[in-house]
Each structure stands twice: as structure tokens, then as C-alpha cells.
C-alpha atoms as a PDB file:
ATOM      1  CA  UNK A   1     105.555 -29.304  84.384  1.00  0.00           C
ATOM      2  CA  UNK A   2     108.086 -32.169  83.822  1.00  0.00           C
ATOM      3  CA  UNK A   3     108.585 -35.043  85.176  1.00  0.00           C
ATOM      4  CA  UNK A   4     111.195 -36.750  87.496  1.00  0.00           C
ATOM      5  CA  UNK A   5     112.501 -40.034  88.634  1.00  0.00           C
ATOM      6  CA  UNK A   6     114.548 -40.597  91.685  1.00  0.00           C
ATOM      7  CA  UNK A   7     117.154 -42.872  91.635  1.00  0.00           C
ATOM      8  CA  UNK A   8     118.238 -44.340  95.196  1.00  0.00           C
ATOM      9  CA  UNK A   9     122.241 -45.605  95.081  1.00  0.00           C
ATOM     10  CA  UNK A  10     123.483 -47.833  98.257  1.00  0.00           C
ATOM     11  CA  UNK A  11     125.896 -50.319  98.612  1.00  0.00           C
ATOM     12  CA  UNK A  12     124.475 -54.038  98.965  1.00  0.00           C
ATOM     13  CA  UNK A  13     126.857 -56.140 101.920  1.00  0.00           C
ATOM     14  CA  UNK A  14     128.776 -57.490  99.351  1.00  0.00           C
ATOM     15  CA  UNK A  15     129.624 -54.611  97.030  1.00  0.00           C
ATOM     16  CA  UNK A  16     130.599 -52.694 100.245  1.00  0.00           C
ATOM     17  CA  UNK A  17     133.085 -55.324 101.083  1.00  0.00           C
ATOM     18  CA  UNK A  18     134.514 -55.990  98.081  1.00  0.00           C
ATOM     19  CA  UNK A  19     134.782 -52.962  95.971  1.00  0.00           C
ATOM     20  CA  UNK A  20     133.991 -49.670  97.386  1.00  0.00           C
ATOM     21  CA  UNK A  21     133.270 -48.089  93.928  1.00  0.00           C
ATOM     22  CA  UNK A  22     130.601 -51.038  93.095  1.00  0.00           C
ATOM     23  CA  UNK A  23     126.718 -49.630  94.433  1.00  0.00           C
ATOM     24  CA  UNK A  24     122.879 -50.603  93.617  1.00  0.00           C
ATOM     25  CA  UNK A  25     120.738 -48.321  91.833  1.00  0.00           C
ATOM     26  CA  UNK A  26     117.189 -48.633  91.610  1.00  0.00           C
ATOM     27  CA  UNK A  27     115.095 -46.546  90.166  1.00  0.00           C
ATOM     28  CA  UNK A  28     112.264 -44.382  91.490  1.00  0.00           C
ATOM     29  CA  UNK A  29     109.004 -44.059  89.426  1.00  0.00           C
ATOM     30  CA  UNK A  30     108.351 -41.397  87.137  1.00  0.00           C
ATOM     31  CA  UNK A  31     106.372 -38.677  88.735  1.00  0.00           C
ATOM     32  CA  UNK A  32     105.167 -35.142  88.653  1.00  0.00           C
ATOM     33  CA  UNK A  33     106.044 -34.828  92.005  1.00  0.00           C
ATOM     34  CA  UNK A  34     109.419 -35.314  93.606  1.00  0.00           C
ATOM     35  CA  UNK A  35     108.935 -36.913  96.773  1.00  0.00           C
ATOM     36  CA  UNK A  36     106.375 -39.303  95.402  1.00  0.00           C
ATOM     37  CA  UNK A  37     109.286 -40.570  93.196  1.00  0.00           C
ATOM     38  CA  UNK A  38     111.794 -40.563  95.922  1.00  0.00           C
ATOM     39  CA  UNK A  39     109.566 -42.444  97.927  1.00  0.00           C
ATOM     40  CA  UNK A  40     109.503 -45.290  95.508  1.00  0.00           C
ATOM     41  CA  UNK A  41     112.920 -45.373  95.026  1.00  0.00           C
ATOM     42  CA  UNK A  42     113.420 -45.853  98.516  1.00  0.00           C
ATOM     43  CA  UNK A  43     110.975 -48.214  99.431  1.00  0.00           C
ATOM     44  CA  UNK A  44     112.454 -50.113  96.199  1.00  0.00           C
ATOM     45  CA  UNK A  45     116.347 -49.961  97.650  1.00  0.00           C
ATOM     46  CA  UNK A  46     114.783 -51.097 101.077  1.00  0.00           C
ATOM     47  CA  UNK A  47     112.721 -54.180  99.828  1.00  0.00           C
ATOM     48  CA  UNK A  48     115.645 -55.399  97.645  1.00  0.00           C
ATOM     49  CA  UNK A  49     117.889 -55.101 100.850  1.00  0.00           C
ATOM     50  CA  UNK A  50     115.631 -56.854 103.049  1.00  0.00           C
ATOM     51  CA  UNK A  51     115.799 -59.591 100.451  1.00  0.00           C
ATOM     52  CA  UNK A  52     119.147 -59.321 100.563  1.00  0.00           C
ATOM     53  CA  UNK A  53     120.172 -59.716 103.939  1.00  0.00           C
ATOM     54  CA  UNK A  54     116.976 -60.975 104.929  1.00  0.00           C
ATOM     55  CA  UNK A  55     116.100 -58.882 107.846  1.00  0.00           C
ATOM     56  CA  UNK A  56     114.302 -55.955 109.175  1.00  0.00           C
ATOM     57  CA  UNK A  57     115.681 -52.400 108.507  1.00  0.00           C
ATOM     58  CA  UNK A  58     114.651 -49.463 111.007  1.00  0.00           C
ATOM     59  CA  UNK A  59     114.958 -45.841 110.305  1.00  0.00           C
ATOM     60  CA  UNK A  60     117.181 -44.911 113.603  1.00  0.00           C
ATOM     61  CA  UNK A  61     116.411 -41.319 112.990  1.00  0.00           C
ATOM     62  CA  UNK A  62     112.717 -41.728 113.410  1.00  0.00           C
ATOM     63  CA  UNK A  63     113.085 -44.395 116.363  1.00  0.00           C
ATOM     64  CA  UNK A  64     115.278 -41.610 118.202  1.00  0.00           C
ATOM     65  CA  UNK A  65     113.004 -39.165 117.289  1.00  0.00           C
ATOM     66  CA  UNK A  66     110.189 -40.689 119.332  1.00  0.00           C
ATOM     67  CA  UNK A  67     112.257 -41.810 122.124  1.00  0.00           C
ATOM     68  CA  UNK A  68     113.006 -37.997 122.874  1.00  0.00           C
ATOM     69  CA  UNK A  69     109.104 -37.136 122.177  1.00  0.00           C
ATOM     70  CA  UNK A  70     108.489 -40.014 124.996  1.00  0.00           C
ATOM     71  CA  UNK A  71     110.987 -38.631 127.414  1.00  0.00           C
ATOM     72  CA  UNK A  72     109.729 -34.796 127.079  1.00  0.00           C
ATOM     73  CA  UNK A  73     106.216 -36.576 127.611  1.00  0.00           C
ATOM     74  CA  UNK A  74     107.077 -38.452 130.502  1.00  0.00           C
ATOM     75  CA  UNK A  75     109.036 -35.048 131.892  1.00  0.00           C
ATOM     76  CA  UNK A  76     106.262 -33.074 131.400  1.00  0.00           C
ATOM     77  CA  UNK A  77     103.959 -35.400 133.422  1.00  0.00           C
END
């Protein structure tokens, strides 16, 4: 099999702002396996933006994900 490498694009606070064509790209590692390599690229993009803006990031999909999982829990009860 071959091998792949993700490459996560975004647009940093200031590239957003000032030229809407301008993103980041970092690169995933090279990997057998395609998740692994988006993984890296991700956590990558998200530890340069943290840097960046110096603050936390949240995944609002998985924080909304377990606030409906806590309701259905606290229906069920």
C-alpha cells in the first residue's frame, strides 16, 4: 500500500481579515493509514492556533454531542 499525508488548510485571525484567499497549511505526517495522518495534521493546525491566539479551542460538535447524551440520560431517569 502507499502512503498518505494530510494536509489541514485554515485561516489564521489575521489572514481571515485581511485577505480571504491567504490560509495556513500544515502538514499531516506521512502514514499508511489515513486518519492517523489526518489526525496529525489537525492536532498540528490546532497547536499553532492556540499559539496564535493564545487560547483554548473546543470542538462544539463533540461538546453538543454530550450535552444531548446528558439530557436523554437525565430523561430517561
Amino acid at each position: 500500500g502507499g502512503r498518505v499525508c494530510v494536509t489541514a488548510f485554515f485561516h489564521t485571525p489575521t489572514s481571515y481579515v485581511e485577505d480571504h484567499g491567504s490560509r495556513m497549511a500544515i502538514p499531516g505526517v506521512q502514514c499508511i493509514d489515513h486518519a492517523m495522518s489526518e489526525d496529525t495534521a489537525a492536532m498540528e493546525a490546532i497547536g499553532y492556533i492556540k499559539c496564535m491566539v493564545k487560547t483554548e479551542l473546543r470542538d462544539y460538535n463533540y461538546s453538543n454531542m454530550k450535552k444531548l447524551d446528558e439530557e436523554k440520560s437525565v430523561s430517561k431517569a
